[in-house]
PDB file of N, CA and C in Angstrom:
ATOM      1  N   UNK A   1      84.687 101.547 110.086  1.00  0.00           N
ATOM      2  CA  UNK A   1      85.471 102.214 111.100  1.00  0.00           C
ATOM      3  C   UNK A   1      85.239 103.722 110.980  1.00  0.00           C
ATOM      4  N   UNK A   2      85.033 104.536 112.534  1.00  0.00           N
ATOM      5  CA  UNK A   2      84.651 106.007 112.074  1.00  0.00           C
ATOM      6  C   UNK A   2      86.006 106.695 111.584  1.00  0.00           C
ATOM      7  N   UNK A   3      86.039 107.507 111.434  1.00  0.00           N
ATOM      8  CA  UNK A   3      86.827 108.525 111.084  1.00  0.00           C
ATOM      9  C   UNK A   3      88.043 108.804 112.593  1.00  0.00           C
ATOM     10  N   UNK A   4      87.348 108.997 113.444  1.00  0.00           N
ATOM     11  CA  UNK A   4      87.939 109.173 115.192  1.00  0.00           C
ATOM     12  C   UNK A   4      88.911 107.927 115.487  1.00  0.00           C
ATOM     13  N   UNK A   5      88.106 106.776 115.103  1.00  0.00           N
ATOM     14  CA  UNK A   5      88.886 105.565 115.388  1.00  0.00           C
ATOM     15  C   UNK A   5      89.848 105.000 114.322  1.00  0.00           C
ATOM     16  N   UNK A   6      89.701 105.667 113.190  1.00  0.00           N
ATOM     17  CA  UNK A   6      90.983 105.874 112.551  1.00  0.00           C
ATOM     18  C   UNK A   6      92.293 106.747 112.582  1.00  0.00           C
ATOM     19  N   UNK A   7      91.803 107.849 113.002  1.00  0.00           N
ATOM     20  CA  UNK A   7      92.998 108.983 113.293  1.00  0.00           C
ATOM     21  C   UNK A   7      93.683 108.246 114.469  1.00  0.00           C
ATOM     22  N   UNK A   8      92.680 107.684 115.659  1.00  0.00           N
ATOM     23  CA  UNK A   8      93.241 107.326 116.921  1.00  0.00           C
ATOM     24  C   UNK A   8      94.120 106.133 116.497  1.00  0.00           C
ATOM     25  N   UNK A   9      93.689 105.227 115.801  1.00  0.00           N
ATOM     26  CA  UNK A   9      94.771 104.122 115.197  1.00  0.00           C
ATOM     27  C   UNK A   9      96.327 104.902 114.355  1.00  0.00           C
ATOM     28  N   UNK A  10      96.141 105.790 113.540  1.00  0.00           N
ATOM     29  CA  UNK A  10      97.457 106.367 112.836  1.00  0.00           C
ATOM     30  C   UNK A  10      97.966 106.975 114.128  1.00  0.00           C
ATOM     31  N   UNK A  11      97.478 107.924 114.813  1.00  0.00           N
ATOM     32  CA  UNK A  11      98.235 108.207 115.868  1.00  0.00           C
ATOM     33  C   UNK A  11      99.209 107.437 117.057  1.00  0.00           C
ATOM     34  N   UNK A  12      98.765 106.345 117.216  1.00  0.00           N
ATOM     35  CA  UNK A  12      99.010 105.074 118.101  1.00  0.00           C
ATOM     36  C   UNK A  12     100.619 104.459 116.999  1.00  0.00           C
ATOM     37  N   UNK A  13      99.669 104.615 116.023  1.00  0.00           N
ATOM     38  CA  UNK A  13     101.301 103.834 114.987  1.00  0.00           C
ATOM     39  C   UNK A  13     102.155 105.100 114.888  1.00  0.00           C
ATOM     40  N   UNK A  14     101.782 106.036 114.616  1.00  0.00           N
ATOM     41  CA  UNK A  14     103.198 107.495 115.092  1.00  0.00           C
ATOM     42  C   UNK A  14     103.578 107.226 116.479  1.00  0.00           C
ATOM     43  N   UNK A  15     103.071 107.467 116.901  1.00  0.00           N
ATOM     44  CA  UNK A  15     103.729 107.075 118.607  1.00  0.00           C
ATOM     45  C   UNK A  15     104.444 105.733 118.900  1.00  0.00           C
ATOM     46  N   UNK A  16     103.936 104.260 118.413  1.00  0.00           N
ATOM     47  CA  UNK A  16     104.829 103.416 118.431  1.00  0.00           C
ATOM     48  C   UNK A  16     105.754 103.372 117.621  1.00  0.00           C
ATOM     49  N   UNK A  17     106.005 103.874 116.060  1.00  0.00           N
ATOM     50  CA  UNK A  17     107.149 104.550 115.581  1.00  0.00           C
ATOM     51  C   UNK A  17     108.523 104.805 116.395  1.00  0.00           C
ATOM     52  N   UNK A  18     107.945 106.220 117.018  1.00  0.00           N
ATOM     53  CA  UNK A  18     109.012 106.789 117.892  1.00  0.00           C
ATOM     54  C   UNK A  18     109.436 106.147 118.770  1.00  0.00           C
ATOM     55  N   UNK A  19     108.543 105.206 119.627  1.00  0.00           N
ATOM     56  CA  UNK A  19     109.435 104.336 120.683  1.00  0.00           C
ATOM     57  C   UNK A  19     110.153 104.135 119.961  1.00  0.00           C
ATOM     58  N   UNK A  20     109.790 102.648 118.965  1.00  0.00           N
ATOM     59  CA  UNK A  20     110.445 102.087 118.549  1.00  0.00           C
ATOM     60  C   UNK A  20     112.051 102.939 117.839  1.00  0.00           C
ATOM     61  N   UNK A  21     112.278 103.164 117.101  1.00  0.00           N
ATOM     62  CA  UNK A  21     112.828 104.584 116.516  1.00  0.00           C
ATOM     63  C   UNK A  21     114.096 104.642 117.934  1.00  0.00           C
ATOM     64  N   UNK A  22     113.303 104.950 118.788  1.00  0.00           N
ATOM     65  CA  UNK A  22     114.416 105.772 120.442  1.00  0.00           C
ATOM     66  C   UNK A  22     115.251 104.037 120.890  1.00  0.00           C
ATOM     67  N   UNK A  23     114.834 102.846 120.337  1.00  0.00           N
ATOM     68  CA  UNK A  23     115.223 102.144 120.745  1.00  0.00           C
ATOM     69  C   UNK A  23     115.984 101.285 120.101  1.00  0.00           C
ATOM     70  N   UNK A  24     116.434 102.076 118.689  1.00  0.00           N
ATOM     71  CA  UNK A  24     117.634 102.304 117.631  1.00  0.00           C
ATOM     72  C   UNK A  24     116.818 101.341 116.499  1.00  0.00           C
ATOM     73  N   UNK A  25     115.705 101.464 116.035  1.00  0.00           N
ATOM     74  CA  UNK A  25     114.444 100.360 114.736  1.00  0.00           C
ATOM     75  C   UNK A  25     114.560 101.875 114.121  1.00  0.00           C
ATOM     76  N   UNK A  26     114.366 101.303 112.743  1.00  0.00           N
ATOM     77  CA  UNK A  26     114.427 102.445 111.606  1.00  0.00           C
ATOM     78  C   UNK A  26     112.998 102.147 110.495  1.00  0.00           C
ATOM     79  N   UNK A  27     112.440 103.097 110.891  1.00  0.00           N
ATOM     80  CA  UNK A  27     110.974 102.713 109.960  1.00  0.00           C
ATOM     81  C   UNK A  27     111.298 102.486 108.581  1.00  0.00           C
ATOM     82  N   UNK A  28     110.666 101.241 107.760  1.00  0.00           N
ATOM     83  CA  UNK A  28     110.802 100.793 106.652  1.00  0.00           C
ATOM     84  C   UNK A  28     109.291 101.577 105.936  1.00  0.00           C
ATOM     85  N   UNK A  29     108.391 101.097 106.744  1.00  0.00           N
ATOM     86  CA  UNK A  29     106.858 101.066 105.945  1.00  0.00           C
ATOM     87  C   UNK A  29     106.074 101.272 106.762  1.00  0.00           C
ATOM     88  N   UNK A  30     104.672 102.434 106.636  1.00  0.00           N
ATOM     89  CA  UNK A  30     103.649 102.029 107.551  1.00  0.00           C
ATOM     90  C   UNK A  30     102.635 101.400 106.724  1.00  0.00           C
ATOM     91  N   UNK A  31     101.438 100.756 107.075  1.00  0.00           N
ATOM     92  CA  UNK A  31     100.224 100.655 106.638  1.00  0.00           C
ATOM     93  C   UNK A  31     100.421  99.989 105.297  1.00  0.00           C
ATOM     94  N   UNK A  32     101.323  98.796 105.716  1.00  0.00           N
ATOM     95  CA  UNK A  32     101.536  97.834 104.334  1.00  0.00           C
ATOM     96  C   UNK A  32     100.461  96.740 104.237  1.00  0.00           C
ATOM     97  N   UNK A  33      99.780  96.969 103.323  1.00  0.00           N
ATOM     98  CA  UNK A  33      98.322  95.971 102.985  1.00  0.00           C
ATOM     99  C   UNK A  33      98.299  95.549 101.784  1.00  0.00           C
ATOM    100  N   UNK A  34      97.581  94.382 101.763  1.00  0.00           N
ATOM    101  CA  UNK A  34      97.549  93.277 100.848  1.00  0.00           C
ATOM    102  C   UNK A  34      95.854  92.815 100.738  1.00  0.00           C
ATOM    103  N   UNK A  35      95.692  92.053  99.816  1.00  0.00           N
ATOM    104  CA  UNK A  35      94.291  91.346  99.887  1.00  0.00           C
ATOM    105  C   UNK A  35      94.418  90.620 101.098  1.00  0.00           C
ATOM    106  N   UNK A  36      93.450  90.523 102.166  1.00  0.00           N
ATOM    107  CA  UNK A  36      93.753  89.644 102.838  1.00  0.00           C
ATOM    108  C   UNK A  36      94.756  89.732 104.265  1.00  0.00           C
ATOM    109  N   UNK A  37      95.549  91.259 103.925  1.00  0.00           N
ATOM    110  CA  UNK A  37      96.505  91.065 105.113  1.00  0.00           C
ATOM    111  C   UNK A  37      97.310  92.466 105.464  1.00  0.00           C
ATOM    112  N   UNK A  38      97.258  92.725 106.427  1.00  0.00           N
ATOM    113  CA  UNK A  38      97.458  94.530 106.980  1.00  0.00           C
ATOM    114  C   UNK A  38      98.929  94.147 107.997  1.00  0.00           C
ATOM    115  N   UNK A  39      99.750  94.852 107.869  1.00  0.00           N
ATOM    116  CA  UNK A  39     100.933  95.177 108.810  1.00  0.00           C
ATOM    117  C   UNK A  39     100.925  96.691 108.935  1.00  0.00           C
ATOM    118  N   UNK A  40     101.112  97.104 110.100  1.00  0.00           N
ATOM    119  CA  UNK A  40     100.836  98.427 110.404  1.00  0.00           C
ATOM    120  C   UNK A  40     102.573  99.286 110.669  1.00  0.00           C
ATOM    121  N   UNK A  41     103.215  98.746 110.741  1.00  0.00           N
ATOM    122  CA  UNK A  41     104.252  99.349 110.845  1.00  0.00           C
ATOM    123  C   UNK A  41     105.642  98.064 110.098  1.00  0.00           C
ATOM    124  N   UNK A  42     106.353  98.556 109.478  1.00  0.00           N
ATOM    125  CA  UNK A  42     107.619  97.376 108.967  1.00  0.00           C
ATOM    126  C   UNK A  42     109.145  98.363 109.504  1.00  0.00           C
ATOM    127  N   UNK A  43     110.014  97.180 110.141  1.00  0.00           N
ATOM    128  CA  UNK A  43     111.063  98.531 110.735  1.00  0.00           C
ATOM    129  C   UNK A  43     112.455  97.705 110.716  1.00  0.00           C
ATOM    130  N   UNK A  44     113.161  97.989 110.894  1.00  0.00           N
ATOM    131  CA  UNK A  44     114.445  97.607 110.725  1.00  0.00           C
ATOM    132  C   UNK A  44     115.697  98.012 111.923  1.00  0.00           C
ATOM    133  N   UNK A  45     116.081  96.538 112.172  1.00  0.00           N
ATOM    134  CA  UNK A  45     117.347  96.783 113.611  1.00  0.00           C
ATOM    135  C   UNK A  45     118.304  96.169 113.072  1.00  0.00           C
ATOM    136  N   UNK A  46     119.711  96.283 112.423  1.00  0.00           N
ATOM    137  CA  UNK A  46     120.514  95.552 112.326  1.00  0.00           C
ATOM    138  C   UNK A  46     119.985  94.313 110.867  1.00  0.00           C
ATOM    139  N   UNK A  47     120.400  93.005 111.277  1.00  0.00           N
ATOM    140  CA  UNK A  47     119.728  91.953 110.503  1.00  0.00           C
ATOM    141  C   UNK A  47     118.213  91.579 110.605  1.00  0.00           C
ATOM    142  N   UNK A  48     117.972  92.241 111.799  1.00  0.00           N
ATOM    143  CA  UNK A  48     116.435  92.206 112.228  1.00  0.00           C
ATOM    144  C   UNK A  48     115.297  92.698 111.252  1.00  0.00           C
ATOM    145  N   UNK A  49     114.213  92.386 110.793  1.00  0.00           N
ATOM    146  CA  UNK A  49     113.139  92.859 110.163  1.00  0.00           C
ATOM    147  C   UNK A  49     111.290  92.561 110.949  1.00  0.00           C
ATOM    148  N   UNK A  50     111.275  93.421 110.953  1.00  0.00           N
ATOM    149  CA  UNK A  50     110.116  93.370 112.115  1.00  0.00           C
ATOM    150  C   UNK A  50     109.182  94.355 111.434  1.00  0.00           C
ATOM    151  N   UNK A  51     107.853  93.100 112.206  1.00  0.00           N
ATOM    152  CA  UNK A  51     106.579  93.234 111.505  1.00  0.00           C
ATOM    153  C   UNK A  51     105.940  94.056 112.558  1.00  0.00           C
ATOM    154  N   UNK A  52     105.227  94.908 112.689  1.00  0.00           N
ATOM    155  CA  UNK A  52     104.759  95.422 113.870  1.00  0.00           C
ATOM    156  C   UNK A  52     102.944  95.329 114.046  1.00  0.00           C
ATOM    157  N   UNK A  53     102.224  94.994 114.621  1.00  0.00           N
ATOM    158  CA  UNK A  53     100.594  95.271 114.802  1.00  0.00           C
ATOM    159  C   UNK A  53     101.058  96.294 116.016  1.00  0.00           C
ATOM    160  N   UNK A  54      99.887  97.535 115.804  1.00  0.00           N
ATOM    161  CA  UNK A  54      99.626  98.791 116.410  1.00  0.00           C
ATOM    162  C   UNK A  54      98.371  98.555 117.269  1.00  0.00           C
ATOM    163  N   UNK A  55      97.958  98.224 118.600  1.00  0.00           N
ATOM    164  CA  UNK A  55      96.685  98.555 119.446  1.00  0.00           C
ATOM    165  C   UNK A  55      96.696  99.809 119.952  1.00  0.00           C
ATOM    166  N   UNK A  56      95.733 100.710 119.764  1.00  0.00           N
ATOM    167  CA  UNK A  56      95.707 101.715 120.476  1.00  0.00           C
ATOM    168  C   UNK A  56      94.348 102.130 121.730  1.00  0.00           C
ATOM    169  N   UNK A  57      94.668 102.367 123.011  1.00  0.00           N
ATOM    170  CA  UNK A  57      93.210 102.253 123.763  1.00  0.00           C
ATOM    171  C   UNK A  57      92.818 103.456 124.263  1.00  0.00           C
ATOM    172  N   UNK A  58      91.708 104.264 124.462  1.00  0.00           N
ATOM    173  CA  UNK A  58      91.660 104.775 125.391  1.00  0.00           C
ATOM    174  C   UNK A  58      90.999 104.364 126.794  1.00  0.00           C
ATOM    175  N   UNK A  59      90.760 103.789 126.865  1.00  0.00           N
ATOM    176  CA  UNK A  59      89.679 102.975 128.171  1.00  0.00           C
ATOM    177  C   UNK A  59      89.845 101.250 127.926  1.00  0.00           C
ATOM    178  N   UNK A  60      89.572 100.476 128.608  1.00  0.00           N
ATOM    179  CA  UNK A  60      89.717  98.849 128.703  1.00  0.00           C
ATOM    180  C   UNK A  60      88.340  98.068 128.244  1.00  0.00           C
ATOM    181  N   UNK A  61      87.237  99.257 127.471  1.00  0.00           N
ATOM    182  CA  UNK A  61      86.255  98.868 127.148  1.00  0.00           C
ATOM    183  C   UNK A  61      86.026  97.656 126.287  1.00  0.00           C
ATOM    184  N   UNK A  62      87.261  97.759 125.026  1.00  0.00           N
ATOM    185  CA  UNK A  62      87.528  96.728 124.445  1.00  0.00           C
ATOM    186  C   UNK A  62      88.535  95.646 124.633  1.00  0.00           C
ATOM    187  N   UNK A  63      88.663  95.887 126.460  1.00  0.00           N
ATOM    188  CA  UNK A  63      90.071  94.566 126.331  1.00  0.00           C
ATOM    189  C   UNK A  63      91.166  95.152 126.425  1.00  0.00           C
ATOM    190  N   UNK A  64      91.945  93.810 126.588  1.00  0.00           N
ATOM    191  CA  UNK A  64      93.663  94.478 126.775  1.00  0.00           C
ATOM    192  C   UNK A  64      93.915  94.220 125.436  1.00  0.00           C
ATOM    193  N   UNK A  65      94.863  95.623 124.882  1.00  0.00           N
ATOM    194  CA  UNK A  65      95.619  95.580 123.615  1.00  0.00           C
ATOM    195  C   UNK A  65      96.050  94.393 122.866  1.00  0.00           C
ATOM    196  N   UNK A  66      96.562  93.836 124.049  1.00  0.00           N
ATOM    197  CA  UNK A  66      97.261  92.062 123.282  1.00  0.00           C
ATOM    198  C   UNK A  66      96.532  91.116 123.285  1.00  0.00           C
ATOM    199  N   UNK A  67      95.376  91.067 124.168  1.00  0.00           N
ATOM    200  CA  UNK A  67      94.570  89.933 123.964  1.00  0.00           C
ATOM    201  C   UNK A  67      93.749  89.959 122.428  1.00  0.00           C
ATOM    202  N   UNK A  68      93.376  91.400 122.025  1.00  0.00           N
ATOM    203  CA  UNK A  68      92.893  91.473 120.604  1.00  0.00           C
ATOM    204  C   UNK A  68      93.357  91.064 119.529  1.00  0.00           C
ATOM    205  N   UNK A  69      94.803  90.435 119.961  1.00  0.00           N
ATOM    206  CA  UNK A  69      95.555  90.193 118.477  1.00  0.00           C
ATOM    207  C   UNK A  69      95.411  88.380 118.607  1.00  0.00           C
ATOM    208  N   UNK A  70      94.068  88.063 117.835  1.00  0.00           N
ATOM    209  CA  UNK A  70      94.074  86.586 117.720  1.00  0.00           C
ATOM    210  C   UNK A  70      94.738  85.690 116.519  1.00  0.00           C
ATOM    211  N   UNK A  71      94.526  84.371 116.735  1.00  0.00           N
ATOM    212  CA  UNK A  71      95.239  83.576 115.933  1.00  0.00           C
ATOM    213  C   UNK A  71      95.107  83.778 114.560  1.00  0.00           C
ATOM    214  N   UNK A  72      93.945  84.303 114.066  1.00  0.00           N
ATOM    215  CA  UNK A  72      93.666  84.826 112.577  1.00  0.00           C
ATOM    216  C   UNK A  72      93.920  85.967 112.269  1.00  0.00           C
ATOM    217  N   UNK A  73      94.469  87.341 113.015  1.00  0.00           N
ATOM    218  CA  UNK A  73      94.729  88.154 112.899  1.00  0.00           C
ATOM    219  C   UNK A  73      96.638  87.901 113.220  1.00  0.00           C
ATOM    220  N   UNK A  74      96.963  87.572 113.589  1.00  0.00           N
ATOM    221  CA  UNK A  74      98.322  86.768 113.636  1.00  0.00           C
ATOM    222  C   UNK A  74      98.741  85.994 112.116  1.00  0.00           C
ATOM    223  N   UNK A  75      97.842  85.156 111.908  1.00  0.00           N
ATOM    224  CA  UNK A  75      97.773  84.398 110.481  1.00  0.00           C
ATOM    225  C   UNK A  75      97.695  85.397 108.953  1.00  0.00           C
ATOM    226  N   UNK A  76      97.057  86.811 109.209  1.00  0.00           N
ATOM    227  CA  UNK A  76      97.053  87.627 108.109  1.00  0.00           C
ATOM    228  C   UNK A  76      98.315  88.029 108.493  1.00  0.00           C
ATOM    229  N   UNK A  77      99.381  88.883 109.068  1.00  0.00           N
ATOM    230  CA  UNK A  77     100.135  89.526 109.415  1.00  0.00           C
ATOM    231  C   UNK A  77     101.460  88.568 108.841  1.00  0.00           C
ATOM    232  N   UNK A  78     101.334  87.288 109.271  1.00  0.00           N
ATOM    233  CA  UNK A  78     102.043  86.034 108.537  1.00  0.00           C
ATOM    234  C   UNK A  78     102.279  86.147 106.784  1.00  0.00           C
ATOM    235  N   UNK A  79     100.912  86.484 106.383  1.00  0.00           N
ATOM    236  CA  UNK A  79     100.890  86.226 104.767  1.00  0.00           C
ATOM    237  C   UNK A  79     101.468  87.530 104.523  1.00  0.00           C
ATOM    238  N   UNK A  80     100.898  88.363 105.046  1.00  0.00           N
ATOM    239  CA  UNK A  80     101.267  89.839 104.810  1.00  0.00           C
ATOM    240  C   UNK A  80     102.770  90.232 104.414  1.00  0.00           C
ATOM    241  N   UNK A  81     103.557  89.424 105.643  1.00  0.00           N
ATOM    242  CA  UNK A  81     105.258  89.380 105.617  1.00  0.00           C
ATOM    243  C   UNK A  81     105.258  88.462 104.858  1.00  0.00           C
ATOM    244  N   UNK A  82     105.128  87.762 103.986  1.00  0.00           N
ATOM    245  CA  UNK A  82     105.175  86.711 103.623  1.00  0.00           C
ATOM    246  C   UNK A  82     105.256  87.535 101.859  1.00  0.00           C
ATOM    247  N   UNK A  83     104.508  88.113 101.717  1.00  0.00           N
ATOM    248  CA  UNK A  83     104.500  88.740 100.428  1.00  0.00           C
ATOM    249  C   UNK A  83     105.253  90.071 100.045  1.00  0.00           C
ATOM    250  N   UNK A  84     105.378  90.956 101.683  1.00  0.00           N
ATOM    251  CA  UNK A  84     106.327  91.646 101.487  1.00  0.00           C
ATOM    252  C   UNK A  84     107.839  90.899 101.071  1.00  0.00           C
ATOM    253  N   UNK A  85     108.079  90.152 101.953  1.00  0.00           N
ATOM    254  CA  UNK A  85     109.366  89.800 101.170  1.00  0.00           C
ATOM    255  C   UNK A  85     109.614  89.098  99.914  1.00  0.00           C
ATOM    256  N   UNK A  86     108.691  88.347  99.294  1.00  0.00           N
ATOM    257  CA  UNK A  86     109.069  88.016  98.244  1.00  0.00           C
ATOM    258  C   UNK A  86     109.209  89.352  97.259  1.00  0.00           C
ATOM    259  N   UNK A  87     108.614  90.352  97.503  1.00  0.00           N
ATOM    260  CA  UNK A  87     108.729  91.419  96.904  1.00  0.00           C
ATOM    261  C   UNK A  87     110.636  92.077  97.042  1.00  0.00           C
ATOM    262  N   UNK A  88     110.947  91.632  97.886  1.00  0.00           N
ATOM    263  CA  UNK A  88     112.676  92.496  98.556  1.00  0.00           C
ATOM    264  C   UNK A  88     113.700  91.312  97.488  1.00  0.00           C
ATOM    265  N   UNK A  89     114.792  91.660  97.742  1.00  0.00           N
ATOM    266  CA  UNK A  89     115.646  91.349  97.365  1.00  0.00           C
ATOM    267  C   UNK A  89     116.073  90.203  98.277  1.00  0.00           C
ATOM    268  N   UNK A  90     116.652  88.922  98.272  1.00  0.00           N
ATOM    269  CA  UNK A  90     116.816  87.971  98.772  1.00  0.00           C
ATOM    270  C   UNK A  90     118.023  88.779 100.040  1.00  0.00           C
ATOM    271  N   UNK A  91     117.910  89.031 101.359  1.00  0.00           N
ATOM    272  CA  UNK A  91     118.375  88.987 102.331  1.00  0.00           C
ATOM    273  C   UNK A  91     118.707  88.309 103.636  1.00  0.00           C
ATOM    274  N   UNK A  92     119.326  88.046 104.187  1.00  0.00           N
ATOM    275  CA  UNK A  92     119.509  87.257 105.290  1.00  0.00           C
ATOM    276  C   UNK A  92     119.002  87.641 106.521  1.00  0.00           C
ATOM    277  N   UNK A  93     117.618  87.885 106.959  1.00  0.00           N
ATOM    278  CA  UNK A  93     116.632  89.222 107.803  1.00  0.00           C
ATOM    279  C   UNK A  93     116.874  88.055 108.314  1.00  0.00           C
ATOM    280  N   UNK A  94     116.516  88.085 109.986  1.00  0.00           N
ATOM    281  CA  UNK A  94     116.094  87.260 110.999  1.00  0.00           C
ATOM    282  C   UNK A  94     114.411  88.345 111.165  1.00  0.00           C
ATOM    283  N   UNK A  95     113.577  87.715 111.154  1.00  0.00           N
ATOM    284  CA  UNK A  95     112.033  88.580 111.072  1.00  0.00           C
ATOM    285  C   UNK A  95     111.434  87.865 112.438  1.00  0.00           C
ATOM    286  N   UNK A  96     110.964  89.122 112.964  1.00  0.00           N
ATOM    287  CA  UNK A  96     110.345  88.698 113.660  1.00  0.00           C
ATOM    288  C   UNK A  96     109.047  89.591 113.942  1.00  0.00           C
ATOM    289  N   UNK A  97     108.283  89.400 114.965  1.00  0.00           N
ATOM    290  CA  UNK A  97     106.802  89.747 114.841  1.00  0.00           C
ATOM    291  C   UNK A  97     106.692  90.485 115.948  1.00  0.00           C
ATOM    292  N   UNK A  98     105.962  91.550 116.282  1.00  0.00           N
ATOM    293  CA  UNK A  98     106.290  92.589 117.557  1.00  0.00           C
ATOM    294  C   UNK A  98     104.868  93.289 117.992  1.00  0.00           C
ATOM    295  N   UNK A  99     104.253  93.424 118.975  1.00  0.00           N
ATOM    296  CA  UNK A  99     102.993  94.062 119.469  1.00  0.00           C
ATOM    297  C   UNK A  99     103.487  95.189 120.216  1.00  0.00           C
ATOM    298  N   UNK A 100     102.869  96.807 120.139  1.00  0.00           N
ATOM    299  CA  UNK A 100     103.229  98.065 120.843  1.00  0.00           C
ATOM    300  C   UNK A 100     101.516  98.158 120.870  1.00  0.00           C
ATOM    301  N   UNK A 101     101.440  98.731 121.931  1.00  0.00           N
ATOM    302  CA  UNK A 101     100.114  98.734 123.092  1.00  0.00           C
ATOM    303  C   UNK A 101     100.271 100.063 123.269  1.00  0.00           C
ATOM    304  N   UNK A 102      99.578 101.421 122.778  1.00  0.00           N
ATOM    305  CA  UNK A 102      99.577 102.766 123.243  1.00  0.00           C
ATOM    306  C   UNK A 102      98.347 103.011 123.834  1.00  0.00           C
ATOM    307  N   UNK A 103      98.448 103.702 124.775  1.00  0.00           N
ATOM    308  CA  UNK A 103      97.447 103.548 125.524  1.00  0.00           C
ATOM    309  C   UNK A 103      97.350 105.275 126.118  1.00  0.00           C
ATOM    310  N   UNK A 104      96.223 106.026 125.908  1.00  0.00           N
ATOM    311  CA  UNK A 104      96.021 107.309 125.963  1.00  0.00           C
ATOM    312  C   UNK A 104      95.052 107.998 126.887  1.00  0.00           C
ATOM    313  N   UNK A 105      95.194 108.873 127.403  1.00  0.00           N
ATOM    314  CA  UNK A 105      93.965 109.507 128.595  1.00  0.00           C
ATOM    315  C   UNK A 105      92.708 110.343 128.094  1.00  0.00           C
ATOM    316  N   UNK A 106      92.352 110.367 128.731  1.00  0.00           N
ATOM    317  CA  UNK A 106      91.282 111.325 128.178  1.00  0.00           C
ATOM    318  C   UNK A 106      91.361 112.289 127.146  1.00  0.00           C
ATOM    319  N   UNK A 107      92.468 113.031 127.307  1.00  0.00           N
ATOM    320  CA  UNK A 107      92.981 113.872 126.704  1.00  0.00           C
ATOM    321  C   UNK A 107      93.390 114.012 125.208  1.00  0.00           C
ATOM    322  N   UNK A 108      93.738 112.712 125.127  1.00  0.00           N
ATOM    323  CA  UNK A 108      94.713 112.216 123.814  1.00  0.00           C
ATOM    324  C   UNK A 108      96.148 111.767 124.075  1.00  0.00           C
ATOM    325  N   UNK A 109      96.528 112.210 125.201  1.00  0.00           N
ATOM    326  CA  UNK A 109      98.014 112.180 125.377  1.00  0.00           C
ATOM    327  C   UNK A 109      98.399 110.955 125.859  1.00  0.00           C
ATOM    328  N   UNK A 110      99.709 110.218 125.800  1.00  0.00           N
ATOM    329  CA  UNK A 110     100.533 109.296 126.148  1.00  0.00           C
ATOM    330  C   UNK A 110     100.316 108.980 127.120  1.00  0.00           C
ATOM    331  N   UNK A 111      99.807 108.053 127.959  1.00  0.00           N
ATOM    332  CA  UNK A 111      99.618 107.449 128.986  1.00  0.00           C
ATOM    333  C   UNK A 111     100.909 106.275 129.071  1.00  0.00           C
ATOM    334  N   UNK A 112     100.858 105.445 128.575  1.00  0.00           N
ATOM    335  CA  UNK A 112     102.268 104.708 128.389  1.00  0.00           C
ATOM    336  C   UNK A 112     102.297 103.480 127.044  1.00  0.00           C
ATOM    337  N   UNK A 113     102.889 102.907 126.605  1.00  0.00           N
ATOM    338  CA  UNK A 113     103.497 102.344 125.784  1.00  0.00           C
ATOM    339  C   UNK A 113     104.234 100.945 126.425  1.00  0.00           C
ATOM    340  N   UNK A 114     103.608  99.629 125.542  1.00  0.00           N
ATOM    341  CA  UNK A 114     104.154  98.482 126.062  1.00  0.00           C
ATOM    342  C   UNK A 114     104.900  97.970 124.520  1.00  0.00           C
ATOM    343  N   UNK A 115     105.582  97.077 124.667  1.00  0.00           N
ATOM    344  CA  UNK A 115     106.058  96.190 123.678  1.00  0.00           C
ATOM    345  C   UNK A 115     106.148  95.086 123.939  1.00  0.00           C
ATOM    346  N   UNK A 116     105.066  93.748 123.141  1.00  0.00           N
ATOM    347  CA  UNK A 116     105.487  92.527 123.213  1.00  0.00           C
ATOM    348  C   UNK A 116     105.964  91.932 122.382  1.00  0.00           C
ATOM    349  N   UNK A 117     107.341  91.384 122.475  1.00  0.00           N
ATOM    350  CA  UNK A 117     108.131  91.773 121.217  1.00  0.00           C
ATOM    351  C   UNK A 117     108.485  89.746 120.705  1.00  0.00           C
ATOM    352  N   UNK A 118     108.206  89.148 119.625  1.00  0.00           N
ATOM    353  CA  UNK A 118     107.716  87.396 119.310  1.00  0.00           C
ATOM    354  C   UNK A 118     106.286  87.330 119.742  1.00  0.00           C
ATOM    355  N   UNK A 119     105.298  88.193 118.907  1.00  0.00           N
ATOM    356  CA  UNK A 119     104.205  87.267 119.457  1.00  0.00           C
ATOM    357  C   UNK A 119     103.588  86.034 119.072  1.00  0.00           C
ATOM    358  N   UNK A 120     104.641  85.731 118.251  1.00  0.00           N
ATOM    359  CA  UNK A 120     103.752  84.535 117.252  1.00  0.00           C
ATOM    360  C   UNK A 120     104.389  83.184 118.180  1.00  0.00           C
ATOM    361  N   UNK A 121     105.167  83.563 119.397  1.00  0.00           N
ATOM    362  CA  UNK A 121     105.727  82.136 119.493  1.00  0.00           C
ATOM    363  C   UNK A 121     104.497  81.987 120.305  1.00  0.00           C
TER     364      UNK A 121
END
């Protein structure tokens, strides 16, 4: 991965942050990785615990944001939460799994922001 398409990925997860954040989620963790398994954002609503994957686009060259998140990339994100919590303290989380789609202009700037929020069902 270059260098460009990494900044553009951390930037995309700051920006879905803040939605998230404005829509009362309290960041736990970014860029929680494992052998085997990447969660890009971990956040917290209430009893809620939510796993977040970050797409960030500038152009549709590669597809729509959500179609990129396949069944094996779904399946790491699984183990991923899966090991974060055995790591926590036994809680009563309802967890669930969440896609934010930032999507940017030429420029760099905010074009708009989606949330598909259960993607595993």
């Amino acid at each position: 991965m270059t260098m460009k398409r990494k900044a553009t990925g951390f930037y995309g997860e700051d920006v879905a942050a803040r939605v998230l954040e404005k829509q009362g989620y309290r960041l736990l963790t970014k860029n929680y990785c494992i052998r085997g398994g990447e969660i890009d954002l971990i956040m917290t609503k209430g009893q809620e615990l939510i796993f977040v994957e970050v797409k960030t686009r500038r152009n549709a060259c590669f597809g729509a944001p959500f179609e990129s998140i396949t069944e094996q990339k779904k399946n790491r994100m699984v183990r991923a939460a899966k090991v974060y919590l055995c790591g926590k303290e036994q809680q009563d989380y309802d967890v669930r799994f969440f896609a934010v789609a930032v999507y940017l202009d030429e420029n760099d700037s905010v074009e708009k922001t989606e949330i598909c929020v259960d993607i595993l069902i």
